[in-house]
C-alpha atoms as a PDB file:
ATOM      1  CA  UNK A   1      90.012 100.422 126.792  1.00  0.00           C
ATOM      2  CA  UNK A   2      92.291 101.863 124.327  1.00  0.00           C
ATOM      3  CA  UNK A   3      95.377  99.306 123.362  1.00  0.00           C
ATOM      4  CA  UNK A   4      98.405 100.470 121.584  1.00  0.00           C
ATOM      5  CA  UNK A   5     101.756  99.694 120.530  1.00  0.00           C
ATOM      6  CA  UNK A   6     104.098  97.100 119.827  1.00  0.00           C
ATOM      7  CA  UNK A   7     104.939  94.195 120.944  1.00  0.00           C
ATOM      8  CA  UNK A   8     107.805  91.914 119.912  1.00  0.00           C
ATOM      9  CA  UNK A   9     107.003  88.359 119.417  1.00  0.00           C
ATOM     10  CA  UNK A  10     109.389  85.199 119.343  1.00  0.00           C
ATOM     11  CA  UNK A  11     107.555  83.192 116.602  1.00  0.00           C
ATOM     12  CA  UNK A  12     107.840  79.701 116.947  1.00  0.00           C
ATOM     13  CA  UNK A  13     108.712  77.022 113.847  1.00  0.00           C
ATOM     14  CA  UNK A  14     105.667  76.298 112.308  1.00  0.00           C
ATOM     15  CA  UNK A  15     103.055  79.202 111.786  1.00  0.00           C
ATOM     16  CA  UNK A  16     102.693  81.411 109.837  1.00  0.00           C
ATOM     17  CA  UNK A  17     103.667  85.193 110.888  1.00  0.00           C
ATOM     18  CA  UNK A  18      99.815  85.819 110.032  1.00  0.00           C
ATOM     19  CA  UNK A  19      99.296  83.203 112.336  1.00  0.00           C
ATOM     20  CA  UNK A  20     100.711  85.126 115.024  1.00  0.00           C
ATOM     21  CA  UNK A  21      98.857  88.261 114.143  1.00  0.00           C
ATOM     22  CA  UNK A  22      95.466  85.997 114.339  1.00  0.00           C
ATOM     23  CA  UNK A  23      96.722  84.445 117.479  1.00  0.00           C
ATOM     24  CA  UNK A  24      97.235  88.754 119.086  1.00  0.00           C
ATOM     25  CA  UNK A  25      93.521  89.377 117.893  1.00  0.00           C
ATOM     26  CA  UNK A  26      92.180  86.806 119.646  1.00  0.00           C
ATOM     27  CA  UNK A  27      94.025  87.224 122.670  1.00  0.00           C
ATOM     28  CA  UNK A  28      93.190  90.905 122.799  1.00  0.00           C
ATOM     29  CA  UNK A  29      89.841  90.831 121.078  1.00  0.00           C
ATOM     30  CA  UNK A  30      91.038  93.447 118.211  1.00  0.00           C
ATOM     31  CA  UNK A  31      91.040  93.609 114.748  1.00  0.00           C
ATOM     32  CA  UNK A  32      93.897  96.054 113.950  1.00  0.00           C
ATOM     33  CA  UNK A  33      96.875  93.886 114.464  1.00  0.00           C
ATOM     34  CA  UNK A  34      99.937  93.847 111.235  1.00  0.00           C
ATOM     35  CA  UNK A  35     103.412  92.546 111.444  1.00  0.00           C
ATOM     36  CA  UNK A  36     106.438  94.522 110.360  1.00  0.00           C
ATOM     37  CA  UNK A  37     108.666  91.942 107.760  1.00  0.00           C
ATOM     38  CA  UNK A  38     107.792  87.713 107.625  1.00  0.00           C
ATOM     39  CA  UNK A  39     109.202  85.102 108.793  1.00  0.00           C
ATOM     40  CA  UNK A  40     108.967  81.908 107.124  1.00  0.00           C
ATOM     41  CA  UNK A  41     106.457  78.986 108.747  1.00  0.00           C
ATOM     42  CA  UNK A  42     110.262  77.218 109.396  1.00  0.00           C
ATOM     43  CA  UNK A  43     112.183  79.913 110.453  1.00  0.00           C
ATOM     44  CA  UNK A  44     111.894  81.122 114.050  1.00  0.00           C
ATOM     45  CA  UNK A  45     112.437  84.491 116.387  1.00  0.00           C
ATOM     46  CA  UNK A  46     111.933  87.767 116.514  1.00  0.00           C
ATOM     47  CA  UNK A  47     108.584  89.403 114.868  1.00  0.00           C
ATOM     48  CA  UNK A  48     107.735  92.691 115.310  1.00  0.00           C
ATOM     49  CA  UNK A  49     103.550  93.079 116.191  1.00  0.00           C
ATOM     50  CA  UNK A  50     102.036  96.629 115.483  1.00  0.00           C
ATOM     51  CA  UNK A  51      98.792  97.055 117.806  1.00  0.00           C
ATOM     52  CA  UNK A  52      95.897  99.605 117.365  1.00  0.00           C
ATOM     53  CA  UNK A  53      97.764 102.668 116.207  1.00  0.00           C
ATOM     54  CA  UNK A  54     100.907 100.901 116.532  1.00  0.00           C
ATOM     55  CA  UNK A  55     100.607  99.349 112.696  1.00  0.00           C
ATOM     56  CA  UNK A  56     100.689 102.899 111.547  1.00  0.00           C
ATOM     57  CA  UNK A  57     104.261 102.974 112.273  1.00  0.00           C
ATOM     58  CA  UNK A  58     105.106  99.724 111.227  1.00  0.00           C
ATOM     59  CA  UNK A  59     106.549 100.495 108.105  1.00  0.00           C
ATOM     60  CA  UNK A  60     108.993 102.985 109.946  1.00  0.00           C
ATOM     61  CA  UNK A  61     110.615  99.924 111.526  1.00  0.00           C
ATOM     62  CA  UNK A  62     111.206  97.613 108.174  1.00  0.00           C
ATOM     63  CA  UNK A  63     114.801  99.437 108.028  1.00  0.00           C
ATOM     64  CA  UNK A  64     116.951  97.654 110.413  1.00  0.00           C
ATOM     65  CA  UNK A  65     119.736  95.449 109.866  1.00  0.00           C
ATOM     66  CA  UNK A  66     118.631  92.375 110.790  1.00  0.00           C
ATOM     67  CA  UNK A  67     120.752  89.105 112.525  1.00  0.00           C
ATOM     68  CA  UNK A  68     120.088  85.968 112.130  1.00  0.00           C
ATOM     69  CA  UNK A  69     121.588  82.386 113.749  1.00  0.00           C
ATOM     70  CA  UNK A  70     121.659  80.073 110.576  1.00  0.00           C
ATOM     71  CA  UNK A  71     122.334  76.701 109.878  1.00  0.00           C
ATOM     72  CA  UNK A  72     122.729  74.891 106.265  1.00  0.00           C
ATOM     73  CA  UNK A  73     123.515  72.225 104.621  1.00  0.00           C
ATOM     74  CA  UNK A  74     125.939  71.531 102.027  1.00  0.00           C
ATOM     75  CA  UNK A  75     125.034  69.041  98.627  1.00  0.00           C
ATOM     76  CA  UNK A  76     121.558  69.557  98.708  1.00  0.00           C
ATOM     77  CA  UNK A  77     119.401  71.947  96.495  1.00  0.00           C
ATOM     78  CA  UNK A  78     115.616  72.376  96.924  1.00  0.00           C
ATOM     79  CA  UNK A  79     112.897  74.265  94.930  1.00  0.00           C
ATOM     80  CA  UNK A  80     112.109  76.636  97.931  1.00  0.00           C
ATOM     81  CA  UNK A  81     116.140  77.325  99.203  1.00  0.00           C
ATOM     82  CA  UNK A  82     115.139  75.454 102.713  1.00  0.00           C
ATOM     83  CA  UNK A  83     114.799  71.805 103.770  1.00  0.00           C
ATOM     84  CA  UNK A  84     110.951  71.960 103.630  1.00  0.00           C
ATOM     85  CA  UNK A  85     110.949  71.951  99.660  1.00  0.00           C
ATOM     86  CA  UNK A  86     111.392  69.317  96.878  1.00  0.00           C
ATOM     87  CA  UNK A  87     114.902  68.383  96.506  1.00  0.00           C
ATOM     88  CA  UNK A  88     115.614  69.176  92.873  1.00  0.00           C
ATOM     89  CA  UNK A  89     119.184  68.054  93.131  1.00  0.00           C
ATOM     90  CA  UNK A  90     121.762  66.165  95.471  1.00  0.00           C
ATOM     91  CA  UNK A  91     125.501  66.846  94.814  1.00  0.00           C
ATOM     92  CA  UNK A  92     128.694  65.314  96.117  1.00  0.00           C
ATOM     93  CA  UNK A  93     130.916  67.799  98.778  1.00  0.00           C
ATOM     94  CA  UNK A  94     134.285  67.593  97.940  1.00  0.00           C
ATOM     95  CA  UNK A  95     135.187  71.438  99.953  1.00  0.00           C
ATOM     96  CA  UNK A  96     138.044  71.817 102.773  1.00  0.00           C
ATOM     97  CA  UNK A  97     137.177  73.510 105.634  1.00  0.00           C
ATOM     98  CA  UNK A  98     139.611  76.371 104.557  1.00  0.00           C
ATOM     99  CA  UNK A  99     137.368  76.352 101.066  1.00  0.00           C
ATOM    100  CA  UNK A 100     134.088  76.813 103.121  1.00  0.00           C
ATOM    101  CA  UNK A 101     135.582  78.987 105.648  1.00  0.00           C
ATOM    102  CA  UNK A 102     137.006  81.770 102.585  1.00  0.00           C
ATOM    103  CA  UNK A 103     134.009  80.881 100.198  1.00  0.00           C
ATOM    104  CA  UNK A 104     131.438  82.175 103.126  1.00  0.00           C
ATOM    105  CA  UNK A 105     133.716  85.141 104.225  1.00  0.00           C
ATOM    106  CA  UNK A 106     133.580  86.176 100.317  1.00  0.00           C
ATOM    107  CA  UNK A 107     129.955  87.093 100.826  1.00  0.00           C
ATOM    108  CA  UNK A 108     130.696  90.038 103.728  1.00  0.00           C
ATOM    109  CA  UNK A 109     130.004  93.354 102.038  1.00  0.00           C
ATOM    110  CA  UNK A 110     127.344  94.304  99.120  1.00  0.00           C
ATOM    111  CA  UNK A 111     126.197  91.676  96.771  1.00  0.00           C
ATOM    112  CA  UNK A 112     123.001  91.245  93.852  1.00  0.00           C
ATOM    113  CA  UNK A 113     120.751  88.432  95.702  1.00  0.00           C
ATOM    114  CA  UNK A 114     118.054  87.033  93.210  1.00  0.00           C
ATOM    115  CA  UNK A 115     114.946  86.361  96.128  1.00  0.00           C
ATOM    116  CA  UNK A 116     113.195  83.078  96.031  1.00  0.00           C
ATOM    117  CA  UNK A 117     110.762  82.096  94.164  1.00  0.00           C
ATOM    118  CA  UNK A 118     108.894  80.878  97.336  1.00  0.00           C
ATOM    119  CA  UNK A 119     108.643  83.999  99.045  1.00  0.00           C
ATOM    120  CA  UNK A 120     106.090  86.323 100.676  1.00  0.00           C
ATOM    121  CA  UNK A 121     106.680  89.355  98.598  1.00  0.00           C
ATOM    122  CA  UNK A 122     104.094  90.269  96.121  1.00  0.00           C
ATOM    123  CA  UNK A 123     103.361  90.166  92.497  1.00  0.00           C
ATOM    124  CA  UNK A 124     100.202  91.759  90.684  1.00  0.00           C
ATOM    125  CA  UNK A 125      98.874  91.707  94.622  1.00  0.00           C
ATOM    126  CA  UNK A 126      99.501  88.022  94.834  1.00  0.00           C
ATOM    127  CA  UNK A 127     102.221  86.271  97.499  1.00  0.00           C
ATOM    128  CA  UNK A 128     105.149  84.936  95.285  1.00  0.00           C
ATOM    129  CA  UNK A 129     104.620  81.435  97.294  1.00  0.00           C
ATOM    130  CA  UNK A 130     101.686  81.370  96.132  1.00  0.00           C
ATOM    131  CA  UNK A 131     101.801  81.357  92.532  1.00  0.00           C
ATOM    132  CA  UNK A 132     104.367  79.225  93.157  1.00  0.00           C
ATOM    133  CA  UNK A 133     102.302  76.429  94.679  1.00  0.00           C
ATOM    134  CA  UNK A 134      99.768  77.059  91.745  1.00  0.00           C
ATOM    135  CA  UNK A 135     103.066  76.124  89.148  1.00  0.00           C
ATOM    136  CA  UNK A 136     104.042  80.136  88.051  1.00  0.00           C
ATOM    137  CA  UNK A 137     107.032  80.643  89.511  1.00  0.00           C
ATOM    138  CA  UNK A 138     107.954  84.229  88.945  1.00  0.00           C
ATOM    139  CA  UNK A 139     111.344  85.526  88.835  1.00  0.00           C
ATOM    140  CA  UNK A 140     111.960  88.652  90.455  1.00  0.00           C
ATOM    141  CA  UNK A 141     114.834  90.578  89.101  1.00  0.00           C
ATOM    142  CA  UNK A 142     118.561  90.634  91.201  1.00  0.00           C
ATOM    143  CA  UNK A 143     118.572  92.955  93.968  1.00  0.00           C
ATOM    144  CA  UNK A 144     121.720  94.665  96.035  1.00  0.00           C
ATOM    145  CA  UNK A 145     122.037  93.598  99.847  1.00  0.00           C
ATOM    146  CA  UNK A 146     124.468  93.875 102.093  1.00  0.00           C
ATOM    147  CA  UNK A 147     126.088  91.400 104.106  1.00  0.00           C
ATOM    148  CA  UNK A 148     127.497  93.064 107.258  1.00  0.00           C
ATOM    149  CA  UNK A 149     128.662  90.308 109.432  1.00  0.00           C
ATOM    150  CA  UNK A 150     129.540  86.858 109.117  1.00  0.00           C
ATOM    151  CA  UNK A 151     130.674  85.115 112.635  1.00  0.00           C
ATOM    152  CA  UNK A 152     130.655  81.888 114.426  1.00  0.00           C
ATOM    153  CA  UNK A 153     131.011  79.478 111.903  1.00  0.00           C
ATOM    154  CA  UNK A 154     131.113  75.806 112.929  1.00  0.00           C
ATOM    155  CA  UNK A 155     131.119  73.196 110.332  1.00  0.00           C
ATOM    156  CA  UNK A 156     129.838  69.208 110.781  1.00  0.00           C
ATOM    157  CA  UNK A 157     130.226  67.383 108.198  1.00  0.00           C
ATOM    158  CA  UNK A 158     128.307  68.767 105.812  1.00  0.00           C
ATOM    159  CA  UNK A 159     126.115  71.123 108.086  1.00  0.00           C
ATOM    160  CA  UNK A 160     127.540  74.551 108.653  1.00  0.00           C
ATOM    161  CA  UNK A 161     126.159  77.188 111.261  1.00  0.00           C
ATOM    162  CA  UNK A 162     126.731  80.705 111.507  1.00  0.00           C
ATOM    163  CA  UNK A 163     125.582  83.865 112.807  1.00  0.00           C
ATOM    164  CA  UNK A 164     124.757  87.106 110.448  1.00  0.00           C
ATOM    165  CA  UNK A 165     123.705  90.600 110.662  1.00  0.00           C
ATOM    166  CA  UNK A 166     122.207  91.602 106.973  1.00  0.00           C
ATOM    167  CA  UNK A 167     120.689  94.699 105.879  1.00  0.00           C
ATOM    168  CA  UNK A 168     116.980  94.666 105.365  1.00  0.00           C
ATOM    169  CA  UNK A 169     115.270  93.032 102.436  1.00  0.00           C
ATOM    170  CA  UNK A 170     117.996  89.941 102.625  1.00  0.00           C
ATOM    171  CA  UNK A 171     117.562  86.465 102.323  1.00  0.00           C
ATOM    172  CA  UNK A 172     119.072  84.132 103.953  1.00  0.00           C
ATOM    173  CA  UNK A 173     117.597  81.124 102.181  1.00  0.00           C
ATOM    174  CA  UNK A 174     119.020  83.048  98.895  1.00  0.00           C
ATOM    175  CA  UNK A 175     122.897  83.898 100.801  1.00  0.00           C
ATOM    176  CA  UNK A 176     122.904  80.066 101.856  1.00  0.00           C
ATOM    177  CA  UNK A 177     121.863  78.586  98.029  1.00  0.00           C
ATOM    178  CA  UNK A 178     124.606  81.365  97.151  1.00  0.00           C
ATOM    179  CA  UNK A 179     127.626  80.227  99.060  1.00  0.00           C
ATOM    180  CA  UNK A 180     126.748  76.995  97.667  1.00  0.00           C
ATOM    181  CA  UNK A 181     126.664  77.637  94.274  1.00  0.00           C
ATOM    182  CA  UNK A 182     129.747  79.238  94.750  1.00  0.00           C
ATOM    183  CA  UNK A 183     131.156  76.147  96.867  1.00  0.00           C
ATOM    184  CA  UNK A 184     129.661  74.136  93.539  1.00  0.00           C
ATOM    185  CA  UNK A 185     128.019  72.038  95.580  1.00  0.00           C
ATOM    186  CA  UNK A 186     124.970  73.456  95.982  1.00  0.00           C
ATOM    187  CA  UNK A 187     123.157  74.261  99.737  1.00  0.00           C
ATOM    188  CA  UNK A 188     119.728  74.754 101.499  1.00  0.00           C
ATOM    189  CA  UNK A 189     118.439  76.198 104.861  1.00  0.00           C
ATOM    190  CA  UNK A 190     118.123  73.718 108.038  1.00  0.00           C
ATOM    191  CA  UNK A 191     117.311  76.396 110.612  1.00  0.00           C
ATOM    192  CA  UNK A 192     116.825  80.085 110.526  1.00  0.00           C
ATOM    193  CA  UNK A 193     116.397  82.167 113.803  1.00  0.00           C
ATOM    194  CA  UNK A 194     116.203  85.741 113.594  1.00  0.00           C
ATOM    195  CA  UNK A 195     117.792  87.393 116.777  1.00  0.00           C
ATOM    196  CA  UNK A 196     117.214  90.665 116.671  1.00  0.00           C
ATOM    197  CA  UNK A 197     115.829  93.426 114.097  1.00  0.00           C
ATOM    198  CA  UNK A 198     117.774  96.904 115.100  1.00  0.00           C
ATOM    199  CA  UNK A 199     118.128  97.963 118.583  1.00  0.00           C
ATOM    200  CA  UNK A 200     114.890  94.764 119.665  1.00  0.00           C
ATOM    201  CA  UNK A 201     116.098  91.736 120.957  1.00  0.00           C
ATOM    202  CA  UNK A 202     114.467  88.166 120.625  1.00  0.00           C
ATOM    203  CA  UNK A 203     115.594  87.482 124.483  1.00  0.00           C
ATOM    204  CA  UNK A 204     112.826  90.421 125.293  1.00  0.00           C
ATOM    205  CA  UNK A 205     110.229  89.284 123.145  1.00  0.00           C
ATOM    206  CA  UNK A 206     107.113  86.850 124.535  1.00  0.00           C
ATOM    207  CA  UNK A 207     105.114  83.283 122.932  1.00  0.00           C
ATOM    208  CA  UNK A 208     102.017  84.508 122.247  1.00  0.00           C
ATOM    209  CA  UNK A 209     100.882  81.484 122.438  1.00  0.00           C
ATOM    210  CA  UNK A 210     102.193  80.618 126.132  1.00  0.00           C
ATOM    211  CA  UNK A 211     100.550  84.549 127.181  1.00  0.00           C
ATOM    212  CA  UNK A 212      97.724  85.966 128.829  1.00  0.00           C
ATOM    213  CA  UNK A 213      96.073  88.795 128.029  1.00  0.00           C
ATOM    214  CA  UNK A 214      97.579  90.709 130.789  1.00  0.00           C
ATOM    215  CA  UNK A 215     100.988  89.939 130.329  1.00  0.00           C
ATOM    216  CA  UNK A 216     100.389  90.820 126.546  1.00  0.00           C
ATOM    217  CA  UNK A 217      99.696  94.199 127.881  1.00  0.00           C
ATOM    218  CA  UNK A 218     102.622  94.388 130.172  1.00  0.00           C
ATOM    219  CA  UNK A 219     104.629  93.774 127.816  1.00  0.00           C
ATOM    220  CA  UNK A 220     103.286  96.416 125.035  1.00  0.00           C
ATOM    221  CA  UNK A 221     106.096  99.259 123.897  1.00  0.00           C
ATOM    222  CA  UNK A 222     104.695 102.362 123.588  1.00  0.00           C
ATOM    223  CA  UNK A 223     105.008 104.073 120.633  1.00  0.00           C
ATOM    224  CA  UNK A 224     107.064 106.666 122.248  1.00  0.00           C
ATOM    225  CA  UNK A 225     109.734 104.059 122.739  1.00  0.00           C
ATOM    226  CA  UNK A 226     110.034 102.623 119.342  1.00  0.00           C
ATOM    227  CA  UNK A 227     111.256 104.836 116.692  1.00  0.00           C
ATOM    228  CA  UNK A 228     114.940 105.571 115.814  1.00  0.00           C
ATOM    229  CA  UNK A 229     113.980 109.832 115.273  1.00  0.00           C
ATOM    230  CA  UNK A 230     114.253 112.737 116.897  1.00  0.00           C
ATOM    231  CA  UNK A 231     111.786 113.807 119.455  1.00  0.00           C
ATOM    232  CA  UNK A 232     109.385 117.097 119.159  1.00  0.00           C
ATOM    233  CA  UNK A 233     107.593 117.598 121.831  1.00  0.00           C
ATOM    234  CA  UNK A 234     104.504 119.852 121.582  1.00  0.00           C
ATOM    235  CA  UNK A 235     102.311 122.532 123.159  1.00  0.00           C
ATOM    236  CA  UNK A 236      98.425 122.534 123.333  1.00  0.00           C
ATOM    237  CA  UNK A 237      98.107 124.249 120.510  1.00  0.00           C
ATOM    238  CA  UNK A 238     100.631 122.152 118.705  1.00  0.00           C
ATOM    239  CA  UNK A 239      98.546 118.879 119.127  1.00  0.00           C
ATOM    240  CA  UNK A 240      95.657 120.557 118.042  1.00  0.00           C
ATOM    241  CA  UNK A 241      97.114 121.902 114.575  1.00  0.00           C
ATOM    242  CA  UNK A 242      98.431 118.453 114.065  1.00  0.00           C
ATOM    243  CA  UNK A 243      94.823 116.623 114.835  1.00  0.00           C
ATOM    244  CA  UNK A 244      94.094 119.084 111.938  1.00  0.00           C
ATOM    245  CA  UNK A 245      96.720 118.004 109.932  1.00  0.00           C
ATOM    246  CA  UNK A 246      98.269 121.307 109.900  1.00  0.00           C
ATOM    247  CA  UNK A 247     101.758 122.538 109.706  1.00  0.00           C
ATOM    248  CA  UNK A 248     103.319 123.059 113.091  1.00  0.00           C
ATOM    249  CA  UNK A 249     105.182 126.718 113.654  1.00  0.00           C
ATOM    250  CA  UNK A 250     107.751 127.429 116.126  1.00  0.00           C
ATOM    251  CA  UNK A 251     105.069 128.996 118.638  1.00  0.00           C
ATOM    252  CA  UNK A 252     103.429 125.470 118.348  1.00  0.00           C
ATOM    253  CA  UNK A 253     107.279 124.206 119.758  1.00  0.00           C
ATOM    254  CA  UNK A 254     107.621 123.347 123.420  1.00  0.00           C
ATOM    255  CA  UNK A 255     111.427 121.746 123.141  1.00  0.00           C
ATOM    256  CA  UNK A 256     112.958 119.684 120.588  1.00  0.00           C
ATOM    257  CA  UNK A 257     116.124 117.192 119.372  1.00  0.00           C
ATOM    258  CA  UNK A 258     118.522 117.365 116.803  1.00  0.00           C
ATOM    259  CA  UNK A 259     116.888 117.480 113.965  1.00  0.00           C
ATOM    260  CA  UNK A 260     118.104 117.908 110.296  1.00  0.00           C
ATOM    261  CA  UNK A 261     116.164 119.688 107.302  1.00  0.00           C
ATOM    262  CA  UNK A 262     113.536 116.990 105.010  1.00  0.00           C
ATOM    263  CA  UNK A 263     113.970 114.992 107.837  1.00  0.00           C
ATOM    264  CA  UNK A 264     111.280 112.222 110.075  1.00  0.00           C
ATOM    265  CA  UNK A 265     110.672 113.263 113.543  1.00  0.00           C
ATOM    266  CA  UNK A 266     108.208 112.016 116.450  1.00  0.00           C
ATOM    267  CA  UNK A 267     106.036 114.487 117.251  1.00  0.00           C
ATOM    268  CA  UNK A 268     105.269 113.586 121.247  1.00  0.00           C
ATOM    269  CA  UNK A 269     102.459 115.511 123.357  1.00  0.00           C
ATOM    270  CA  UNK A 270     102.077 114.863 127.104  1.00  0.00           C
ATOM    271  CA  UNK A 271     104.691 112.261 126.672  1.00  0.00           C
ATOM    272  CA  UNK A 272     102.536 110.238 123.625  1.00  0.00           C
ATOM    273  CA  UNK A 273     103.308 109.910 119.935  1.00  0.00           C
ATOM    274  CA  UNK A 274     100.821 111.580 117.725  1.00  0.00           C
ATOM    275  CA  UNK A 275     102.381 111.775 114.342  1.00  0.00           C
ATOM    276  CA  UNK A 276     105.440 111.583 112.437  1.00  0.00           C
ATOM    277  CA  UNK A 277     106.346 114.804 110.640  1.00  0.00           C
ATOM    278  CA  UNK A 278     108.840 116.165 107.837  1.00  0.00           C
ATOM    279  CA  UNK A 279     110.906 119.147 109.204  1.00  0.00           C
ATOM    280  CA  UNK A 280     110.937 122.477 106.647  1.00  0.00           C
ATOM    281  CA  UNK A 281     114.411 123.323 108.784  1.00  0.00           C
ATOM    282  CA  UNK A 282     117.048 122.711 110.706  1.00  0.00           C
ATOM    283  CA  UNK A 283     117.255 122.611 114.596  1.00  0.00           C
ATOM    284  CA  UNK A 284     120.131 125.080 114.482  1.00  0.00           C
ATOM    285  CA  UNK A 285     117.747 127.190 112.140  1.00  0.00           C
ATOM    286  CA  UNK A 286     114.953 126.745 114.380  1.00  0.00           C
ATOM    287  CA  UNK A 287     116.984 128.023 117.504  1.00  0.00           C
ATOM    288  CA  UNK A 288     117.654 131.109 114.955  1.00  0.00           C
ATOM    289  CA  UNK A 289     113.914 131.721 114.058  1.00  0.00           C
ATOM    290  CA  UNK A 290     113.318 131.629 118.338  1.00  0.00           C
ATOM    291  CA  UNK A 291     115.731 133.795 119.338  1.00  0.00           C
ATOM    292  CA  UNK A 292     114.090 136.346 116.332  1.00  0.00           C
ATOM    293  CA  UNK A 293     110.727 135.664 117.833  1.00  0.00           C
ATOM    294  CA  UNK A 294     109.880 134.728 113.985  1.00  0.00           C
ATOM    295  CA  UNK A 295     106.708 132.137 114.018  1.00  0.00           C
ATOM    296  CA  UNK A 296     107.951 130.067 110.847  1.00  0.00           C
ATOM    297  CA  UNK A 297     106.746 127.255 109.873  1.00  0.00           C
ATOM    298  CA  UNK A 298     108.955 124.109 110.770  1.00  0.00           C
ATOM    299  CA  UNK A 299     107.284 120.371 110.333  1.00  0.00           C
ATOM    300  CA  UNK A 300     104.631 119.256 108.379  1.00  0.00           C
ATOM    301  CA  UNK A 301     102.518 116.067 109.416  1.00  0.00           C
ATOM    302  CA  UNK A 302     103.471 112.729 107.379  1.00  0.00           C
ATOM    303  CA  UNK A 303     101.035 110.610 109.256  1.00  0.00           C
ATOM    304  CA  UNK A 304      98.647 111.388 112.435  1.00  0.00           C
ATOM    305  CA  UNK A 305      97.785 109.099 114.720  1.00  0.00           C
ATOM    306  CA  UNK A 306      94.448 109.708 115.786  1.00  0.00           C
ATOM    307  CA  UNK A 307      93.223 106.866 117.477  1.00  0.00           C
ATOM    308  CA  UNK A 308      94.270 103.687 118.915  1.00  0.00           C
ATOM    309  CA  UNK A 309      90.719 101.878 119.655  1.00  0.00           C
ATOM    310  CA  UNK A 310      90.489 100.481 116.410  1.00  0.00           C
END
């Protein structure tokens, strides 16, 4: 039986997002699992699982905003950003409520975020946490994010919550040691739940752990579902140029979406994905080059999807 897709996961606190991918293997007896972004082993919600073919398109789905339900706490500054590292520093609070409220609202828009040292991005094909466990902590250099929403803030005492949608490649254990730098009483992470990563929700998403294998498979998103690009759907001879890895021409055209020149689109036969290809023109040009009855050629392949078995 061939398996494919994705499948969105609500990670628990605790493992690892590799641990999840181990835990879909097992469960489905494959090898070609991958995960789309990490979550930390504390932070919680929504991971995005690539299946079989479905980790070729992974990387098309690491640019989403992302939101996140946060909570932090105030005085406090660890090694790692969150409340699982050393504590390399305890300050007093002395902040309003109207100082915490304006300091945190000062972070909506575009900033330069300096990511953790304890992170999972890489370095010389190492994971920054761990070099950082082995004593080289490596400094990566600043980096522009935006902030695009910060709502619901509560404040206890020296806990504060709040809820934030971030574009991709944020931290949040970097925007909370931020706002409390800038409070000048330093902060770190409590909790970190991500809610949703572009249009997928954590309220659809499954435990693997608490799953059989046949609700796994219920629950699978086909591939066809997944992307954010314009649809091209294919005729016979179409699929078989792009199995080929051939350029597609308008003959090869069944129907088509919007599409814009040097552009991604989803190349869909008998209602399946099968590639992701650059276009060499417009739609509105390609309407042009049909109503000419001129064969051009119009999208090249990026990336074929040949099997899902693996």
């Amino acid at each position: 039986m061939n398996i494919s897709g994705v499948l969105l996961i609500d990670k628990p606190e605790g493992p690892t997002s590799h641990d999840i991918v181990g835990e879909v293997r097992r469960k489905l007896g494959l090898k070609k699992v991958g995960h789309a972004g990490t979550l930390d082993p504390f932070a919680s919600g929504l991971l995005l699982v690539g299946v079989g073919s479905g980790t070729r398109v992974l990387e098309y789905l690491m640019n989403h905003s992302k939101v996140y339900h946060v909570k932090m706490r105030l005085g406090i500054i660890t090694d790692t950003f969150d409340i699982t590292g050393q504590v390399m520093e305890e300050r007093p609070v002395d902040c309003s409520i109207d100082q915490i409220l304006g300091v945190i609202k000062s972070f909506i828009g575009r900033y330069t975020q300096i990511p953790p040292a304890y992170c999972a991005r890489k370095y010389k094909g190492e994971r920054l946490y761990e070099l950082a466990r082995k004593g080289r902590i490596i400094r990566l250099p600043p980096r522009e994010v935006t902030i695009y929403k910060i709502q619901d803030i509560t404040i206890d005492g020296n806990d504060v919550s709040f809820r934030t949608e971030v574009s991709p490649g944020t931290y949040i254990r970097s925007l909370c040691m931020d706002i409390g730098y800038a409070l000048g009483c330093g902060a770190t992470t409590l909790k970190l739940r991500r809610v949703s990563i572009g249009p997928f929700k954590v309220d659809d998403a499954i435990d693997i752990f608490k799953v059989s294998h046949h609700e796994i498979l219920n629950h699978l998103l086909d591939l066809s579902r997944v992307l954010n690009m314009p649809r091209i759907y294919v005729k016979t001879s179409g699929f078989g140029k792009i199995m080929d890895g051939a350029t597609l021409r308008v003959q090869d055209v069944e129907n088509f979406e919007d599409f814009s020149k040097n552009s991604l689109v989803q190349v869909i036969y008998q209602d399946q994905l099968i590639a992701i290809a650059r276009t060499q023109r417009s739609s509105t040009f390609t309407r042009t080059l049909i109503r000419q009855n001129r064969n051009e050629p119009l999208f090249k392949p990026v990336k074929v999807l040949k099997g899902n078995q693996e």
